[in-house]
Protein backbone atom coordinates (compact mmCIF):
# COMPACT_ATOMS: atom_id res chain seq x y z
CA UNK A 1 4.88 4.37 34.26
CA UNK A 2 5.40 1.54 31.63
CA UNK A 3 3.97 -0.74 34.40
CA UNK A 4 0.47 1.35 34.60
CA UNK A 5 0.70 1.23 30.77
CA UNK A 6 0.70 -2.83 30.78
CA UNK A 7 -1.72 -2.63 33.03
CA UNK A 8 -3.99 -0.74 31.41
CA UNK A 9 -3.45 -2.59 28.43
CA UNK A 10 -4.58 -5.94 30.39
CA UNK A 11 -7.55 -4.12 31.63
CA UNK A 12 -8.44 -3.33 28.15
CA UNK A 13 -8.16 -6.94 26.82
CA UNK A 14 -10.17 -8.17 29.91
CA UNK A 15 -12.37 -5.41 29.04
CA UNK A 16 -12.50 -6.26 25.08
CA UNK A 17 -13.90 -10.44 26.00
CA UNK A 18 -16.53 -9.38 28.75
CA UNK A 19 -17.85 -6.72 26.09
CA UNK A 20 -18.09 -9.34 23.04
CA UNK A 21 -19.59 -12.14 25.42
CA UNK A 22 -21.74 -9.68 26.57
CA UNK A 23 -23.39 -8.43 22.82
CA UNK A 24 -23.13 -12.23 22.41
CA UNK A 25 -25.68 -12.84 24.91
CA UNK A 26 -27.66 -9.82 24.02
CA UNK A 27 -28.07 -11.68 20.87
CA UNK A 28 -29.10 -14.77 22.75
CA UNK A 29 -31.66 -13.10 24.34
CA UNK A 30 -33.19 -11.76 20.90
CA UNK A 31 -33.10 -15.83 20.15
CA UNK A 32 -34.55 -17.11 23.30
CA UNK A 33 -37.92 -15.11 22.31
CA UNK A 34 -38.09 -17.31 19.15
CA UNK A 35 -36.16 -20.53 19.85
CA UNK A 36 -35.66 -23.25 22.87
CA UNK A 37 -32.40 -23.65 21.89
CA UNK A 38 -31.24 -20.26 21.15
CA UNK A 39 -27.60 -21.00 20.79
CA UNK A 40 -28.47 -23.37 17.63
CA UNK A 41 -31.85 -21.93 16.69
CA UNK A 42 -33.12 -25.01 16.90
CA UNK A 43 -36.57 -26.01 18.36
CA UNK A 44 -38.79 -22.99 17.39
CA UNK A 45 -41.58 -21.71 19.70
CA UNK A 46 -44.72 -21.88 18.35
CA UNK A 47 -45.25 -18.70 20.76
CA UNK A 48 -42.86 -16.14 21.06
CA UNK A 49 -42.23 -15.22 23.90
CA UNK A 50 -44.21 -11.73 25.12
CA UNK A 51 -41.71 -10.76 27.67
CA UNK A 52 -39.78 -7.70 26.82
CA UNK A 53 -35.98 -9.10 25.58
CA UNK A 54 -34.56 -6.27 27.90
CA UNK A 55 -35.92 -7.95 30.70
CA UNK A 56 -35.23 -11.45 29.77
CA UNK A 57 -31.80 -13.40 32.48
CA UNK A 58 -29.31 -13.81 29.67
CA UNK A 59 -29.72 -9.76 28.58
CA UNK A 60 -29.55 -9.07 32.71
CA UNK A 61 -26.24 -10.95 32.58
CA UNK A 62 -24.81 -9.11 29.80
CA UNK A 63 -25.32 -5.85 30.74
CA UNK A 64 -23.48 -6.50 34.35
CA UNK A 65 -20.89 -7.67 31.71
CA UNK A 66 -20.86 -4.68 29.47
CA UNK A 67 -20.57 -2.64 33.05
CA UNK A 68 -17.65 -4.14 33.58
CA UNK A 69 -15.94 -3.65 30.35
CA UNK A 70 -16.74 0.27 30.78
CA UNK A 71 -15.48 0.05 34.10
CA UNK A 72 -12.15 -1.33 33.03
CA UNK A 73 -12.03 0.91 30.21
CA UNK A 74 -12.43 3.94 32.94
CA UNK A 75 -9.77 2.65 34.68
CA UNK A 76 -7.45 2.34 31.59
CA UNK A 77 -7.95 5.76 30.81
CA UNK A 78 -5.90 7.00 33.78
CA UNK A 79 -3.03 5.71 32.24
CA UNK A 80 -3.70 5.81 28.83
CA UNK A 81 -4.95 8.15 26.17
CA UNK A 82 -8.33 7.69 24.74
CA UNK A 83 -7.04 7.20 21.05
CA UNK A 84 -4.64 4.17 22.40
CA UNK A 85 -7.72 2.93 23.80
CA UNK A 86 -9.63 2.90 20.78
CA UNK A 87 -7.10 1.55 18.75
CA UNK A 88 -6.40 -1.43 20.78
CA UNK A 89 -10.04 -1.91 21.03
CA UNK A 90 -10.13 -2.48 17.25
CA UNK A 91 -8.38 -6.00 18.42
CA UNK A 92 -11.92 -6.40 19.97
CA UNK A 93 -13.23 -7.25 15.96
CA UNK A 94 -10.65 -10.62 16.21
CA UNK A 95 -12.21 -11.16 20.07
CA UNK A 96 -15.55 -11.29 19.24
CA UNK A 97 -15.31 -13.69 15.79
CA UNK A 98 -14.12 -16.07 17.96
CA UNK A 99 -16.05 -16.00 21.09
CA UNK A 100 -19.23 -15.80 18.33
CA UNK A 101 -18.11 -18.65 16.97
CA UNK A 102 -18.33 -20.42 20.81
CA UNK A 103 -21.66 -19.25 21.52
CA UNK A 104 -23.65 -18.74 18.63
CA UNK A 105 -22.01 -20.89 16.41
CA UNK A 106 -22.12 -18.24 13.57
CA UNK A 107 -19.28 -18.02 10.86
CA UNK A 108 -18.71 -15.74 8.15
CA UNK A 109 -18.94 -16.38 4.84
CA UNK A 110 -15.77 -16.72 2.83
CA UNK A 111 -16.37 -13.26 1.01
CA UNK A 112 -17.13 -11.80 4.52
CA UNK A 113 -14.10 -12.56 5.68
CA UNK A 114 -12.19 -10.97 3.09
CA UNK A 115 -13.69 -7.80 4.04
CA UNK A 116 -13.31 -8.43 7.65
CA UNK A 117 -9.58 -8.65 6.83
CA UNK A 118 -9.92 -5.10 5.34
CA UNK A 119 -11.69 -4.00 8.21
CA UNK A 120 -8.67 -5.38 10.81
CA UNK A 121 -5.92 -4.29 8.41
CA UNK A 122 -7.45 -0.70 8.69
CA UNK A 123 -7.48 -0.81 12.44
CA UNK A 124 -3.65 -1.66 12.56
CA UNK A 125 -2.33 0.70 10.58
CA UNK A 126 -4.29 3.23 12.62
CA UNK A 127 -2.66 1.29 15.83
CA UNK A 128 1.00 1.30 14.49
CA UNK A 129 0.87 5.24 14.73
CA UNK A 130 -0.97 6.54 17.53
CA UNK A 131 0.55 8.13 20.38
CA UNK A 132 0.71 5.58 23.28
CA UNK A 133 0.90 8.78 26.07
CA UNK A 134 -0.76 12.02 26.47
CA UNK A 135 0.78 14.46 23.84
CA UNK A 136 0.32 18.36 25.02
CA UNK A 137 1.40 20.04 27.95
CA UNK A 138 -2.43 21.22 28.12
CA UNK A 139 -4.21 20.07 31.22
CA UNK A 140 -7.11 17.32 30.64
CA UNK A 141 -9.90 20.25 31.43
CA UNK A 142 -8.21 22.50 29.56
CA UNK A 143 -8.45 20.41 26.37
CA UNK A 144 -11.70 19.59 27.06
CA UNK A 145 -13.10 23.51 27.73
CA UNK A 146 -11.48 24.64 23.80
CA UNK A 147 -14.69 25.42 21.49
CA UNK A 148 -13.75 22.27 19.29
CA UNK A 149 -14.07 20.37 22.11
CA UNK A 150 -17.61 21.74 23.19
CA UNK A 151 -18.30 21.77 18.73
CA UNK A 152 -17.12 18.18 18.30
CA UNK A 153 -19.23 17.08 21.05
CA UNK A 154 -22.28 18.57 20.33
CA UNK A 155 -22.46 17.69 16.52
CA UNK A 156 -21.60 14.26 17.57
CA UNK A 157 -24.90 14.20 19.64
CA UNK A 158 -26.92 15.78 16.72
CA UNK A 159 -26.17 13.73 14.03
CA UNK A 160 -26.45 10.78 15.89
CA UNK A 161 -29.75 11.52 17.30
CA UNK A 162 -30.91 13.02 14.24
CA UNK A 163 -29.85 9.26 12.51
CA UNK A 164 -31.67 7.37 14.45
CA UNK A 165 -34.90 9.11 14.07
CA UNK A 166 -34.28 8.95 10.17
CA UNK A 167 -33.54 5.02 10.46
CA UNK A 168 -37.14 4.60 12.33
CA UNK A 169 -39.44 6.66 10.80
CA UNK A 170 -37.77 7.11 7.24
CA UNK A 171 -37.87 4.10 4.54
CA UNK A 172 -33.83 4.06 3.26
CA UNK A 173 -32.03 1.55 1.11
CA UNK A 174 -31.44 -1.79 2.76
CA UNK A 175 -27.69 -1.38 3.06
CA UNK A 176 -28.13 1.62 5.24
CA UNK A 177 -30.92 -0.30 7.47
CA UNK A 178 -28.80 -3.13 7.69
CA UNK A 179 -25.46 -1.44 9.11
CA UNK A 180 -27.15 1.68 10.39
CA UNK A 181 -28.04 1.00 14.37
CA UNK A 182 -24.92 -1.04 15.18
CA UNK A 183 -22.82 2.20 13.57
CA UNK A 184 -24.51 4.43 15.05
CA UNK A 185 -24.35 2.63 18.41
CA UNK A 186 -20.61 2.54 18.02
CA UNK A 187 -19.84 5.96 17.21
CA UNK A 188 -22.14 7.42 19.79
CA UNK A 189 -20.31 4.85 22.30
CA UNK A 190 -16.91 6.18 21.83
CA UNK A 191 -18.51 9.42 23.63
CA UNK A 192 -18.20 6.99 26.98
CA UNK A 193 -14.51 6.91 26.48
CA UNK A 194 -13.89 10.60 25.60
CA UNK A 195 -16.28 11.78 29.00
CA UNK A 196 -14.58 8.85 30.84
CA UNK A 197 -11.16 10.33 30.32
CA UNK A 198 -11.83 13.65 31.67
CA UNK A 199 -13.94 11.93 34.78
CA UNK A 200 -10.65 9.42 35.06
CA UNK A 201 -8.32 12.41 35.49
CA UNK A 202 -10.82 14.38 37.52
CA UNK A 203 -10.79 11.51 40.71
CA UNK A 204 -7.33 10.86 40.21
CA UNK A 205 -6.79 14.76 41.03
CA UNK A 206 -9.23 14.91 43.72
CA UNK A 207 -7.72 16.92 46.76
CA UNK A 208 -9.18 15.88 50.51
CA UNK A 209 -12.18 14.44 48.87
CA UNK A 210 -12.68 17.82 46.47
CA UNK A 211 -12.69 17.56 42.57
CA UNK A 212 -9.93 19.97 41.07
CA UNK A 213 -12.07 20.49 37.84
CA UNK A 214 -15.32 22.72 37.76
CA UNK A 215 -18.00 20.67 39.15
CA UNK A 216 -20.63 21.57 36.30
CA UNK A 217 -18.39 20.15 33.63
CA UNK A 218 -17.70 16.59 35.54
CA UNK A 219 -21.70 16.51 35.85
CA UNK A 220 -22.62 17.22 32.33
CA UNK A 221 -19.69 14.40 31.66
CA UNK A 222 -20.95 12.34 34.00
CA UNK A 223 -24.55 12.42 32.32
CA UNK A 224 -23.11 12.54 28.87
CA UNK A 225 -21.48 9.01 29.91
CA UNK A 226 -24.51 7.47 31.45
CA UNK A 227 -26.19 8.64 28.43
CA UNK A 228 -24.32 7.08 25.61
CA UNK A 229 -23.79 4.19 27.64
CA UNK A 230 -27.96 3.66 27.51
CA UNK A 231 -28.40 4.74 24.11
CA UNK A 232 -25.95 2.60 22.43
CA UNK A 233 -27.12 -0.44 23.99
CA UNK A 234 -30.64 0.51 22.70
CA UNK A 235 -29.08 1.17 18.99
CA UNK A 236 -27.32 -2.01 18.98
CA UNK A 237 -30.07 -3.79 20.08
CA UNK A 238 -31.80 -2.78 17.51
CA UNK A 239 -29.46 -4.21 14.84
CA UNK A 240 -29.19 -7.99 16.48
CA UNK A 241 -32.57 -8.36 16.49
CA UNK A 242 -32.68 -8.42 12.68
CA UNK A 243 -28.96 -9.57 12.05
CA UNK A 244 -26.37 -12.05 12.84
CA UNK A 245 -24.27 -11.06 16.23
CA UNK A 246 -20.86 -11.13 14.17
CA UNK A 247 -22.21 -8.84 11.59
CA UNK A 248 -23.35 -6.08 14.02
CA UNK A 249 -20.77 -6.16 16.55
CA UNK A 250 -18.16 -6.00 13.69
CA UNK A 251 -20.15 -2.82 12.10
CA UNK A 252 -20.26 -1.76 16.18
CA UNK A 253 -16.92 -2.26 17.11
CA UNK A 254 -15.52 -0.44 14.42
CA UNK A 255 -17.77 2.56 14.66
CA UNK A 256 -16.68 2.81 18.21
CA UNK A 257 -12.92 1.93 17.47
CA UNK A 258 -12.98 5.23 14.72
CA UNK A 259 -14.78 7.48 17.44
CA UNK A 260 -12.84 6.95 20.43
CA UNK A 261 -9.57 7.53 17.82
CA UNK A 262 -11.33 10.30 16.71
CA UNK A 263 -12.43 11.94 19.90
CA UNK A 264 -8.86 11.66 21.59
CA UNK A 265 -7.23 13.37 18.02
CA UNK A 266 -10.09 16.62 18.18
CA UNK A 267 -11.11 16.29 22.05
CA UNK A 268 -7.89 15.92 23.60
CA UNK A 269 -4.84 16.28 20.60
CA UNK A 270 -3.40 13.04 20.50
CA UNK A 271 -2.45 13.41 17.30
CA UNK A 272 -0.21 16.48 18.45
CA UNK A 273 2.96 14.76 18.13
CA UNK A 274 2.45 13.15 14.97
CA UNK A 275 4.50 13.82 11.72
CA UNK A 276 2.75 14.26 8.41
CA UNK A 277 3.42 10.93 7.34
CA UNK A 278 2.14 8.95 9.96
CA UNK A 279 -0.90 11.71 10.35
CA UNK A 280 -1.93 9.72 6.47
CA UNK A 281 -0.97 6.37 7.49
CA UNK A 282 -3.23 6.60 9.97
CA UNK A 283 -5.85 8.26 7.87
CA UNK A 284 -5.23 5.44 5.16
CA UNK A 285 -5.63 2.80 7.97
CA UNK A 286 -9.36 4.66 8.93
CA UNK A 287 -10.30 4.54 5.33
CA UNK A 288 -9.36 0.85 4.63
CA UNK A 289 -11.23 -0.07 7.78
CA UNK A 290 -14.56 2.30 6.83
CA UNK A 291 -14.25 0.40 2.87
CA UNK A 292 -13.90 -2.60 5.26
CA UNK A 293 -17.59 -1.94 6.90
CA UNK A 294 -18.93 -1.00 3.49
CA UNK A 295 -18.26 -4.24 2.03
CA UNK A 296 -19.17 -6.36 5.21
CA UNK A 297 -22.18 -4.20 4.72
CA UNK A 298 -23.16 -5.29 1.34
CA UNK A 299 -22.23 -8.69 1.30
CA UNK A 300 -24.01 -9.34 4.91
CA UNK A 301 -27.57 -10.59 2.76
CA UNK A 302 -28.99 -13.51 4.95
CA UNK A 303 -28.78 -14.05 8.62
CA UNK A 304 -26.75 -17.46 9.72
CA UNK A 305 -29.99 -18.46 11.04
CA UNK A 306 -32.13 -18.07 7.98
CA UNK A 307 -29.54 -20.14 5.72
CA UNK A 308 -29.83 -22.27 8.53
CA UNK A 309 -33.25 -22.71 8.06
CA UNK A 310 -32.90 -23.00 4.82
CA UNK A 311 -30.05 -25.85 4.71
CA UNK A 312 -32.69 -27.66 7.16
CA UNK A 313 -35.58 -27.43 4.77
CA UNK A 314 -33.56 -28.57 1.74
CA UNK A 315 -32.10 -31.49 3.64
CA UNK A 316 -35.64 -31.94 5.19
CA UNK A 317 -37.14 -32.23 1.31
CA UNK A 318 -34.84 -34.31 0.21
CA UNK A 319 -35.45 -37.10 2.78
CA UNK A 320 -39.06 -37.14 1.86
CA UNK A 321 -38.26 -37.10 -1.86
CA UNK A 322 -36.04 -40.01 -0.39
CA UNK A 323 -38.53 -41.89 1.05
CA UNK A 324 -41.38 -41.35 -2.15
CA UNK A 325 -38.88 -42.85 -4.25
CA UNK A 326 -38.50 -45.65 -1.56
């Protein structure tokens, strides 16, 4: 059993790189409408181009990657439980500055990464508590056919909907706007994790080729899954076009790192075994994190690429001022 669990473990950091290099490129494709040399913005079109960004190579590429990482996060779930999962995919946060750093060449500020430090700190106090195996005697279906299962669910889909109708058609403050899609994106994410966990169990239980859980539950999971999994890219999407990768994936990564810890403590009672003081070191470690995404939030002002542009002009100005003087 401990073997499976490494295993799973090295699925999930396998599964943590090919999802960052995959929003990475996502992001690359926003920049290859604008730029010839999207990885440096340098080089600007003076037409964008027209084709749709979903269709351009470099998004093709990382959505094969991002079906990958959910595919090795499916197969971690049969030996994990979803909030382990989520927890160790908080790690993703420390993945993804660095790989950003490779292929966008985008750093934080220095008061971003003070609250990027919050944010991680948060995530490992929630990690140095949660359950690392399956804490009821309940079956898998069973946990998932109690009414706060079916409740938790369905609100999750509601608000989450409901947000992202509010964030196009309804003018809020720019702090909201700016973190709004990639959260939302996140949260509604972790919903692949908590279907994938019942699906998981449900082929590992098959019987001569015959699912051992009531067919029209594994369906509505199965659509549930393919459903979050095309929404969130969508969300996110939504978020890098206006902002730096490294902001939104942090927001992103997060969101889903809360929900999948979430959805394992309502959805399947992770949290079961738990005694009262690590039930509020873990909720201390989910607020530091959330003040974490508040303050990335509000210090996230300019996009790399804009000071960029900036920097360029003022150096630009000052050779001609340079040159006058000559």
């Amino acid at each position: 059993m401990i073997l499976l669990q490494v295993v799973g473990y090295l699925f999930l950091f396998v599964a943590s790189i090919s999802s960052s290099v995959s929003m990475n490129f996502q992001k690359l494709a926003h920049y290859e409408i604008q730029w010839h040399d999207p990885r440096r913005r340098k080089h600007k079109r003076s037409i964008p181009l027209s084709q749709s960004v979903f269709l351009r190579p470099l998004f093709v590429i990382a959505i094969f990657l991002s079906a990958a990482a959910s595919t090795l996060d499916f197969l971690a779930l049969t030996w994990l439980p979803p909030s382990t999962v989520g927890v160790f995919g908080s790690t993703s946060i420390i993945i993804n500055l660095l790989v950003t750093r490779v292929i966008l060449f985008e750093t934080p500020t220095k008061q971003e990464w003070t609250a990027i430090g919050w944010t991680i700190l948060g995530c490992m106090l929630a990690i140095s508590v949660t359950p690392e195996h399956d804490s009821t005697n309940m079956s898998i279906p069973q946990l998932l056919d109690r009414p706060i299962s079916h409740a938790y669910i369905i609100v999750n889909w509601v608000v989450f909907v409901t947000a992202a109708a509010v964030l196009d058609h309804v003018k809020m403050p720019t702090t909201i706007h700016r973190f709004g899609f990639p959260f939302i994106g996140g949260a509604l994410g972790a919903q692949n994790v908590c279907m994938g966990k019942y699906m998981a169990y449900a082929l590992k239980t098959m019987s001569d080729g015959h699912l051992t859980v009531r067919t029209d539950t594994f369906i509505c999971c199965a659509l549930l899954c393919v459903s979050s999994i095309l929404l969130h890219i969508v969300w996110l999407n939504k978020g890098l076009e206006k902002y730096d990768a490294y902001f939104c994936i942090i927001i992103y990564q997060t969101a889903w790192f809360m929900f999948t810890t979430i959805s394992g403590i309502v959805c399947y009672d992770d949290m079961g075994v738990l005694s009262d003081f690590q039930v509020c070191v873990f909720v201390v470690g989910l607020i530091t994190a959330i003040y974490g995404v508040k303050r990335i939030s509000e210090l996230h002002k300019e996009p790399v690429s804009e000071r960029q542009n900036l920097s360029e002009s003022s150096e630009s100005s000052d050779e001609e001022i340079t040159l006058y003087e000559s």
